[in-house]
C-alpha atoms as a PDB file:
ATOM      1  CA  UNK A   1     -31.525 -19.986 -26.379  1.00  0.00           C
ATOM      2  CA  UNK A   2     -31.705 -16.278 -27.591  1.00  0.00           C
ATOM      3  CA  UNK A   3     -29.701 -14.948 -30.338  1.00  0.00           C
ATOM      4  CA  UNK A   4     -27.140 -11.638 -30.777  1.00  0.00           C
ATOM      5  CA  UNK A   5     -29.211  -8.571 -32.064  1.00  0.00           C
ATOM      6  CA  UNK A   6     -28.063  -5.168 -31.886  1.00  0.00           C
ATOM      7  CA  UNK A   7     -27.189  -5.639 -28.191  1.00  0.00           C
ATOM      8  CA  UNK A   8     -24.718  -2.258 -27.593  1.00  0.00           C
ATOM      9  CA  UNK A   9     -22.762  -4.550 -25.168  1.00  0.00           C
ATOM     10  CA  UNK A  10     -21.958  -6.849 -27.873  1.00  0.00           C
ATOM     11  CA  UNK A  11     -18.519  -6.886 -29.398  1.00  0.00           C
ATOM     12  CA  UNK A  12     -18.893  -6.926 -33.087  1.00  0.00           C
ATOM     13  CA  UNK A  13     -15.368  -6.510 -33.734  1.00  0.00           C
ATOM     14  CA  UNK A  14     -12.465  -7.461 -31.103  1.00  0.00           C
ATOM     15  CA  UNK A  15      -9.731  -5.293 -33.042  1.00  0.00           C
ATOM     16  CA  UNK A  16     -10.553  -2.801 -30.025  1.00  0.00           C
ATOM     17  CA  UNK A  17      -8.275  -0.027 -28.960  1.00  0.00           C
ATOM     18  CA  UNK A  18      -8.824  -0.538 -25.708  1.00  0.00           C
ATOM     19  CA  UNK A  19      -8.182  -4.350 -24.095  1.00  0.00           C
ATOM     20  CA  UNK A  20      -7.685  -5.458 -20.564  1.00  0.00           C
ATOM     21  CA  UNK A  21      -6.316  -8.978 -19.247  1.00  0.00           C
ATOM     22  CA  UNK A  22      -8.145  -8.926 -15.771  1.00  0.00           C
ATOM     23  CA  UNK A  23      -9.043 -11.285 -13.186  1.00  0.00           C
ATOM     24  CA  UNK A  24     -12.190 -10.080 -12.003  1.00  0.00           C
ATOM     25  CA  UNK A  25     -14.398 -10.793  -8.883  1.00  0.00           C
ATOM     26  CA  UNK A  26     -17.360 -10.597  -8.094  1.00  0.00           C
ATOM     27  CA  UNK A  27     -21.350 -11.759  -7.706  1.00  0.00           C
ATOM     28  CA  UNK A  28     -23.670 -13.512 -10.753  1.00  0.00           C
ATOM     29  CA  UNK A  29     -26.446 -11.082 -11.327  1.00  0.00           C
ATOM     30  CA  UNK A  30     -28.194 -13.887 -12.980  1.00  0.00           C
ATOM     31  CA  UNK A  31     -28.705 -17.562 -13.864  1.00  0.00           C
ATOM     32  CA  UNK A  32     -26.149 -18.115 -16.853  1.00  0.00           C
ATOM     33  CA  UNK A  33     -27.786 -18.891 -20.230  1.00  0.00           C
ATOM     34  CA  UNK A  34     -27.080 -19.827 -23.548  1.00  0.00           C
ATOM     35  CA  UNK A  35     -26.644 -17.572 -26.379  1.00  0.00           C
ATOM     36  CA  UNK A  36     -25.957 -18.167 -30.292  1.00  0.00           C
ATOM     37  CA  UNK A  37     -23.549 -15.585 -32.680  1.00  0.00           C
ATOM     38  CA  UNK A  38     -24.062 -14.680 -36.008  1.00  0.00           C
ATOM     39  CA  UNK A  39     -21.704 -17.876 -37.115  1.00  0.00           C
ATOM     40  CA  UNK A  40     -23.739 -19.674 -35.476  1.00  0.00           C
ATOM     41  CA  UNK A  41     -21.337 -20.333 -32.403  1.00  0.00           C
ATOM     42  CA  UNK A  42     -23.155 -21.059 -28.982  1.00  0.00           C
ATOM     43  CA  UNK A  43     -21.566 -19.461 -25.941  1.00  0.00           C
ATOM     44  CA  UNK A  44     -22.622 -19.204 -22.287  1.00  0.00           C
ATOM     45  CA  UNK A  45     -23.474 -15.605 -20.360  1.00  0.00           C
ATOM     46  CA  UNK A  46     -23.876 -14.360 -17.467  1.00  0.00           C
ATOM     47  CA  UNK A  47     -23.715 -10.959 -15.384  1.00  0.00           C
ATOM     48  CA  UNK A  48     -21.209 -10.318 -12.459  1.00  0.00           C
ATOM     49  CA  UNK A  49     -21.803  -7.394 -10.302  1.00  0.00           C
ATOM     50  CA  UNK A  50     -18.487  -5.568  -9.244  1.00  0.00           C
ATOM     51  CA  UNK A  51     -17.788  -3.035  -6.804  1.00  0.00           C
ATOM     52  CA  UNK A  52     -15.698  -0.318  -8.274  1.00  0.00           C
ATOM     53  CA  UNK A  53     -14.205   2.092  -5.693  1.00  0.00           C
ATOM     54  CA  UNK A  54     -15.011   5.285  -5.111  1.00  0.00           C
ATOM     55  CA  UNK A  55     -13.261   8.847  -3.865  1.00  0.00           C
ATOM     56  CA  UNK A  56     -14.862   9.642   0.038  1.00  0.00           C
ATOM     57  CA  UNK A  57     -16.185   6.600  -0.045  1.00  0.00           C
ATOM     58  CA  UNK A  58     -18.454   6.241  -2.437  1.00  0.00           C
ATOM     59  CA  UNK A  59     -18.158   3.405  -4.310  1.00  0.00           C
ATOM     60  CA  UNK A  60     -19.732   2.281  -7.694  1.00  0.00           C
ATOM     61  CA  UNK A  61     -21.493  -1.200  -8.186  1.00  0.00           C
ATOM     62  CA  UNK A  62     -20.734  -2.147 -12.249  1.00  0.00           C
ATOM     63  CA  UNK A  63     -22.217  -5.181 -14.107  1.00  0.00           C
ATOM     64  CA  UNK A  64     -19.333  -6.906 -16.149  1.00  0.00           C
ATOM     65  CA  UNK A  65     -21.177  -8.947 -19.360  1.00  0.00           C
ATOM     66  CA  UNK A  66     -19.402 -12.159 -19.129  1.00  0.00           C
ATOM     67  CA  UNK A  67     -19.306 -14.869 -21.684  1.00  0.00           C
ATOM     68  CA  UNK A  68     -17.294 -18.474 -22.365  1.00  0.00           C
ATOM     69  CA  UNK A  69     -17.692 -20.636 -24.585  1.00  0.00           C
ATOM     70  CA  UNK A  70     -19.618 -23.719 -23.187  1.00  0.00           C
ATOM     71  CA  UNK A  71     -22.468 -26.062 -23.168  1.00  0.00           C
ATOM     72  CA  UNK A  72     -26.202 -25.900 -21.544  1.00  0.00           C
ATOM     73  CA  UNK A  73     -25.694 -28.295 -18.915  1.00  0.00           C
ATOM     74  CA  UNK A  74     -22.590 -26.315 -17.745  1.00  0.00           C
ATOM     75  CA  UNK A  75     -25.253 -23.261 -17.384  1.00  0.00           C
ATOM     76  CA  UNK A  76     -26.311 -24.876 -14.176  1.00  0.00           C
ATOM     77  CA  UNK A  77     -22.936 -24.086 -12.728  1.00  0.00           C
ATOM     78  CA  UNK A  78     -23.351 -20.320 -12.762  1.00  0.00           C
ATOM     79  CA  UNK A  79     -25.850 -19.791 -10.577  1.00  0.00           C
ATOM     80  CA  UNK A  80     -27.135 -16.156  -9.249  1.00  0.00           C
ATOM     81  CA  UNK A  81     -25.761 -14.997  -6.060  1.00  0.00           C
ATOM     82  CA  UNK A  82     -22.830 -17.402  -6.258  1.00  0.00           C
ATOM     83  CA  UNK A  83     -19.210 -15.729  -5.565  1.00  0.00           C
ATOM     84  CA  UNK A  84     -16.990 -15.895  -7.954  1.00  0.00           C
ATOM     85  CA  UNK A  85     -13.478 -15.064  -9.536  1.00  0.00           C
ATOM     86  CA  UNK A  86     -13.130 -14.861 -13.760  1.00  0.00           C
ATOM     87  CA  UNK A  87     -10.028 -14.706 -15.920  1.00  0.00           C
ATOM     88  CA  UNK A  88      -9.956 -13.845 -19.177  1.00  0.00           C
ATOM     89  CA  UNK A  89      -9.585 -10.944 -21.792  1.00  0.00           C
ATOM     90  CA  UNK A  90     -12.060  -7.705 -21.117  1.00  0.00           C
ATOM     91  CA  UNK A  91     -13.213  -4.842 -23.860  1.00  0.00           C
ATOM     92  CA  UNK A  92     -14.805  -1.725 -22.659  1.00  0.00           C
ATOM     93  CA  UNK A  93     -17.752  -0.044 -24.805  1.00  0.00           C
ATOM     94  CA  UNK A  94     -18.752   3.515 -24.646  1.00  0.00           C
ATOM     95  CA  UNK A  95     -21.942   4.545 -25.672  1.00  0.00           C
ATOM     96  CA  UNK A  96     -22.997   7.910 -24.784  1.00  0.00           C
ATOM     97  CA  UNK A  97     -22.819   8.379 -21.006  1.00  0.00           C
ATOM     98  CA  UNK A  98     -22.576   4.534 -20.316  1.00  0.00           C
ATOM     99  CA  UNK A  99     -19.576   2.374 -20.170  1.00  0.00           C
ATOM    100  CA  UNK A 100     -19.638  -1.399 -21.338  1.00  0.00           C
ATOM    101  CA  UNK A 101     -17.702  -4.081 -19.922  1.00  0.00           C
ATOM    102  CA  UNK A 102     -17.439  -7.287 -21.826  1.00  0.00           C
ATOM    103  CA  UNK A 103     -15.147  -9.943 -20.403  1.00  0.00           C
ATOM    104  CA  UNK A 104     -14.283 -12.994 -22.716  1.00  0.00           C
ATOM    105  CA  UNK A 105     -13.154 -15.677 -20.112  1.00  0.00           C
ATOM    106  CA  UNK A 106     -10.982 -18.373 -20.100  1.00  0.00           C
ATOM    107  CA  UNK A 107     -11.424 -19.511 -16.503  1.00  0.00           C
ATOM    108  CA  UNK A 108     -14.398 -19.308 -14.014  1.00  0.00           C
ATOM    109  CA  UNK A 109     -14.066 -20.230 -10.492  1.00  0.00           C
ATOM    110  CA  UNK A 110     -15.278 -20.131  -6.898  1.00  0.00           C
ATOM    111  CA  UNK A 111     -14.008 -17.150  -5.335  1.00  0.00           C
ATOM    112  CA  UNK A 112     -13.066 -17.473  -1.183  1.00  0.00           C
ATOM    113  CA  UNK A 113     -14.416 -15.816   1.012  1.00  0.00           C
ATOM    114  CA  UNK A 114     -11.019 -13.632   1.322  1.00  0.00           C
ATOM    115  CA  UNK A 115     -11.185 -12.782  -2.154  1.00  0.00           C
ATOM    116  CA  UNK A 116     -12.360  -8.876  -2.905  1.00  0.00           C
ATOM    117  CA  UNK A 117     -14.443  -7.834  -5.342  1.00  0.00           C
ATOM    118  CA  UNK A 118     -13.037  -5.701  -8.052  1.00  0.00           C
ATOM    119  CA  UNK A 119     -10.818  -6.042 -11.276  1.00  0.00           C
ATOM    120  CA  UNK A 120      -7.358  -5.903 -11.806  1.00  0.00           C
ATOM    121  CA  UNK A 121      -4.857  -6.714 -14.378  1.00  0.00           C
ATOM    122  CA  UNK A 122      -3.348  -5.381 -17.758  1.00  0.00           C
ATOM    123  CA  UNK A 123      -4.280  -2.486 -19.591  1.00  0.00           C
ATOM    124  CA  UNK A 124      -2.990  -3.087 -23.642  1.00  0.00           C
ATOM    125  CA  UNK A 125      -4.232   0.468 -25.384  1.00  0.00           C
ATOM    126  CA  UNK A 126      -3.515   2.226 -28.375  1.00  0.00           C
ATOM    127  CA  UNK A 127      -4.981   6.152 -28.525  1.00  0.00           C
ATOM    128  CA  UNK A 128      -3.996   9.704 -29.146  1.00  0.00           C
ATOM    129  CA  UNK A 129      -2.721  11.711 -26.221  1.00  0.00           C
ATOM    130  CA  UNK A 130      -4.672  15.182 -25.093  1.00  0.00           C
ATOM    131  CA  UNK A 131      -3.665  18.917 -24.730  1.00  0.00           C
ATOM    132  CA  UNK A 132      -2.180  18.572 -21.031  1.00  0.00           C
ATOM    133  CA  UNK A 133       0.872  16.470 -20.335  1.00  0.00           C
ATOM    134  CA  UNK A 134       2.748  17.239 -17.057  1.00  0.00           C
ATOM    135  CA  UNK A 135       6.112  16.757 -15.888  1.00  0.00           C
ATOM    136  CA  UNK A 136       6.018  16.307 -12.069  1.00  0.00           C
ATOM    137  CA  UNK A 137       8.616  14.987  -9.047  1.00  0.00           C
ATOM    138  CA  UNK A 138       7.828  12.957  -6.127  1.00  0.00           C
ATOM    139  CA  UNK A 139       8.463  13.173  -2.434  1.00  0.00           C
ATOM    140  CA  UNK A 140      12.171  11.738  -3.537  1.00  0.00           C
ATOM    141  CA  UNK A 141      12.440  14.016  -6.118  1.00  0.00           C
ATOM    142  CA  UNK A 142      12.233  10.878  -9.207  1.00  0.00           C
ATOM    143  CA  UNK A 143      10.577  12.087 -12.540  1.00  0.00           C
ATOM    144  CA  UNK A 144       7.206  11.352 -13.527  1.00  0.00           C
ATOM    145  CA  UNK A 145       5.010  12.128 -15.674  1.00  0.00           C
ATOM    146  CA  UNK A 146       1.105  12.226 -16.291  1.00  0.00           C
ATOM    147  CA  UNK A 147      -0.818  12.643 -19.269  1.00  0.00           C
ATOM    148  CA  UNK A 148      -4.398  11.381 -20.860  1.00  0.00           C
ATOM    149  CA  UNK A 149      -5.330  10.085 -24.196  1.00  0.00           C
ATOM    150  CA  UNK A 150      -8.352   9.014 -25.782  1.00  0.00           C
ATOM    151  CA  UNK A 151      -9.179   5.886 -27.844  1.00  0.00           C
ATOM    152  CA  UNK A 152     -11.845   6.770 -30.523  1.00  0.00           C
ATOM    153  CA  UNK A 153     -14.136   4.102 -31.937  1.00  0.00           C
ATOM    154  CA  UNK A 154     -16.831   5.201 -34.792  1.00  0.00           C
ATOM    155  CA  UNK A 155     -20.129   4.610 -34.491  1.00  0.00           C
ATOM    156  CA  UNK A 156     -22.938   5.437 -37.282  1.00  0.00           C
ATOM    157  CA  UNK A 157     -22.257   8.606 -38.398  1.00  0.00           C
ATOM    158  CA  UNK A 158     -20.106   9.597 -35.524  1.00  0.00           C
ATOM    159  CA  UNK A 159     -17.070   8.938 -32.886  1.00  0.00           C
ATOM    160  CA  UNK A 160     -17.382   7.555 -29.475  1.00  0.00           C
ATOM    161  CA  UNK A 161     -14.526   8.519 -27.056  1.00  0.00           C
ATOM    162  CA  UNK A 162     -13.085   6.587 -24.107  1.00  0.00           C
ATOM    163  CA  UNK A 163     -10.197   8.532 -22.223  1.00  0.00           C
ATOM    164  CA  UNK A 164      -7.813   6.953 -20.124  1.00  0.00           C
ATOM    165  CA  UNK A 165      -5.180   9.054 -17.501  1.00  0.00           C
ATOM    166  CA  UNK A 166      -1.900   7.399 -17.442  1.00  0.00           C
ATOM    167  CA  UNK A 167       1.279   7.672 -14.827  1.00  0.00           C
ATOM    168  CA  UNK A 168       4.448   6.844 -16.055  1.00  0.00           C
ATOM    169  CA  UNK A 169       6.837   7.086 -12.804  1.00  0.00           C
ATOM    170  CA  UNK A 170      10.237   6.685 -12.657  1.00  0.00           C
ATOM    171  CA  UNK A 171      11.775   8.279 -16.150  1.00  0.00           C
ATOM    172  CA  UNK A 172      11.584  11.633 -17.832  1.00  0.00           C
ATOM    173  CA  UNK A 173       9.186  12.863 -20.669  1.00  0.00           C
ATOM    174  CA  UNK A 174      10.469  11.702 -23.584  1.00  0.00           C
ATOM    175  CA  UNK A 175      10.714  14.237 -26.513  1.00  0.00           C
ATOM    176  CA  UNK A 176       8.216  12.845 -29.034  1.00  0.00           C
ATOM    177  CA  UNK A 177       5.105  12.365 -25.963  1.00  0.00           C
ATOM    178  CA  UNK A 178       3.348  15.271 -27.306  1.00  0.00           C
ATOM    179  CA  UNK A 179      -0.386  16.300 -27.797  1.00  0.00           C
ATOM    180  CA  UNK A 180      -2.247  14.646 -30.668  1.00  0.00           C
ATOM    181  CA  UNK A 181       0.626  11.856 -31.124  1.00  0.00           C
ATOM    182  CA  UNK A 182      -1.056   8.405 -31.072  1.00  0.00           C
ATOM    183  CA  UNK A 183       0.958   6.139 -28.615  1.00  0.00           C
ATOM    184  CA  UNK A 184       0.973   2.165 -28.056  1.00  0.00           C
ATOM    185  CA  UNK A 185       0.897   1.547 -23.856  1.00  0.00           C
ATOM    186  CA  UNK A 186       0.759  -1.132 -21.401  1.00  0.00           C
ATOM    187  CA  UNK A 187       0.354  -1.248 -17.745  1.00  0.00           C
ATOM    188  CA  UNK A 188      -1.620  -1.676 -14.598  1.00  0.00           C
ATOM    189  CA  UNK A 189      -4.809  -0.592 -14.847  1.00  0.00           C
ATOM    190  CA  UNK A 190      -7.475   0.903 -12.161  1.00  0.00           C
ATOM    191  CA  UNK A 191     -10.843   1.831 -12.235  1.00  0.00           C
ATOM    192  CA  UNK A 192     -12.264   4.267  -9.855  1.00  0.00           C
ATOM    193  CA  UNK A 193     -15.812   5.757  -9.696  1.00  0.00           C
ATOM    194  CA  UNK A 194     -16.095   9.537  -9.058  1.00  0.00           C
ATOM    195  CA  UNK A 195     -19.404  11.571  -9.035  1.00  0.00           C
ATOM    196  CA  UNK A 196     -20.851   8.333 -10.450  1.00  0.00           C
ATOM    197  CA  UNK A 197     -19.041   7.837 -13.475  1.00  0.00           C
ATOM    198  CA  UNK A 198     -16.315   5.042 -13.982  1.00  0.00           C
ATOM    199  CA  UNK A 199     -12.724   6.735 -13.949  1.00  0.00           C
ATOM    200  CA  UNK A 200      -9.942   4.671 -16.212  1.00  0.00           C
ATOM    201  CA  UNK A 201      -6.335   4.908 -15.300  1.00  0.00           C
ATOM    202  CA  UNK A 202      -3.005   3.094 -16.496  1.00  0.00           C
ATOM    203  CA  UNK A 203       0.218   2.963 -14.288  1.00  0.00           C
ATOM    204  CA  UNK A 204       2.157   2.343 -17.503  1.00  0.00           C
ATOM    205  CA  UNK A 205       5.209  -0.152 -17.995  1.00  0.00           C
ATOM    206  CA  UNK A 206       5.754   0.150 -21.643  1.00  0.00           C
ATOM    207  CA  UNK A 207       4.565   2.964 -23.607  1.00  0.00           C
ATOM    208  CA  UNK A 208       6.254   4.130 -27.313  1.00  0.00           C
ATOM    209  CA  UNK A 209       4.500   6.164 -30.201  1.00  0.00           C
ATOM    210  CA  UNK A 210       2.709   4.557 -32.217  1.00  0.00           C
ATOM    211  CA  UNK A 211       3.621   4.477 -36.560  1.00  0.00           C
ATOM    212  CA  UNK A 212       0.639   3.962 -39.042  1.00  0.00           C
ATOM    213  CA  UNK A 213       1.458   1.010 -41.656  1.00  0.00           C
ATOM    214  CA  UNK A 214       0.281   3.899 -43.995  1.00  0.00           C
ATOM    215  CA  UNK A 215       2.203   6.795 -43.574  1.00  0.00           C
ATOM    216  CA  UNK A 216      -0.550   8.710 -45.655  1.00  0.00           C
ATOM    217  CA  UNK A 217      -3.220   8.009 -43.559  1.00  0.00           C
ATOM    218  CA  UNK A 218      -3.431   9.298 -39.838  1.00  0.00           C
ATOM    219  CA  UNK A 219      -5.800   6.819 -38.546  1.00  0.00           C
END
């Protein structure tokens, strides 16, 4: 049983920014194992591989870090290779270049053979909004409007970034969705690869601007 060091895949605090409610599915990378936290907590883990698609075609394999909580003899029912579909509550990680995805599951089960690989499900964010912010129509001539934002997280002496593009169809901007305004936002997320990097989008259902506790501090 190996304990938590300074893993960068390991979620140290889960007051993230950026948190997704997915089912995920996908293939075990690797025999699940046992693993200890700081409190002294024992969990099982275990890698899925996911295919994320890609524009022309060219799709993105992704290794998801899943854990649940769980027992040793319940390790022998991950098993690599084995096909499988996991709900639960996922954080994403950005260090540098790469892109962590940690899932925290509630459920594990066999997937069919029907079932697709890939990840769907909620995207719950809180971030402030970039410089471009457009006001579009569709073929039927309904409002919509697209916009990105980043979620900042700090690290050491400095700030990782993750952005996120979001589509809200069906309703006009609304006055206060301007650049540099930190927004609350909900939605149906998608993850697409491009020029091998992992693209992160949100077709939102809820979004309003977000109001500091502190009204002296712009956090």
């Amino acid at each position: 049983m190996s304990h938590l060091s300074d893993d960068p895949c390991i979620i140290k605090d889960r007051k993230q920014m950026i948190k997704c409610n997915v089912t995920v599915c996908g293939v075990i990378g690797r025999d699940a194992s046992m693993r200890t936290n700081k409190e002294g907590k024992s969990f099982l883990t275990f890698p899925l591989k996911v295919m994320v698609p890609g524009t022309g075609g060219q799709n993105m394999n992704i290794e998801v870090d899943v854990r649940k909580d769980g027992s040793q003899e319940e390790t022998a029912g991950y098993r690599k290779g084995s096909h499988v579909e996991v709900r639960g509550t996922m954080y994403l990680k950005r260090r540098g270049e790469k892109l962590y995805f940690n899932l925290f599951a509630n459920e594990v089960c066999n997937a069919s053979a029907d079932d697709a690989d890939g990840i769907k499900g909620e995207l719950v964010f809180r971030g402030k909004v970039g410089q471009n912010i457009e006001e579009k129509r569709d073929k039927k001539e309904q409002p919509y409007t697209v916009f990105s934002a980043f979620s900042a997280e700090k690290v050491d002496n400095g700030f990782e970034y993750q952005w996120v593009r979001f589509f809200c169809f069906g309703y006009e901007r609304e006055e206060w969705l301007q650049a540099g305004v930190k927004v609350d936002a909900k939605g149906e997320m998608n993850l697409s690869a491009h020029n091998g990097k992992i693209n992160l989008s949100c077709k939102v259902e809820e979004l309003a601007q977000h109001v500091s506790d502190s009204s002296n501090h712009n956090q």
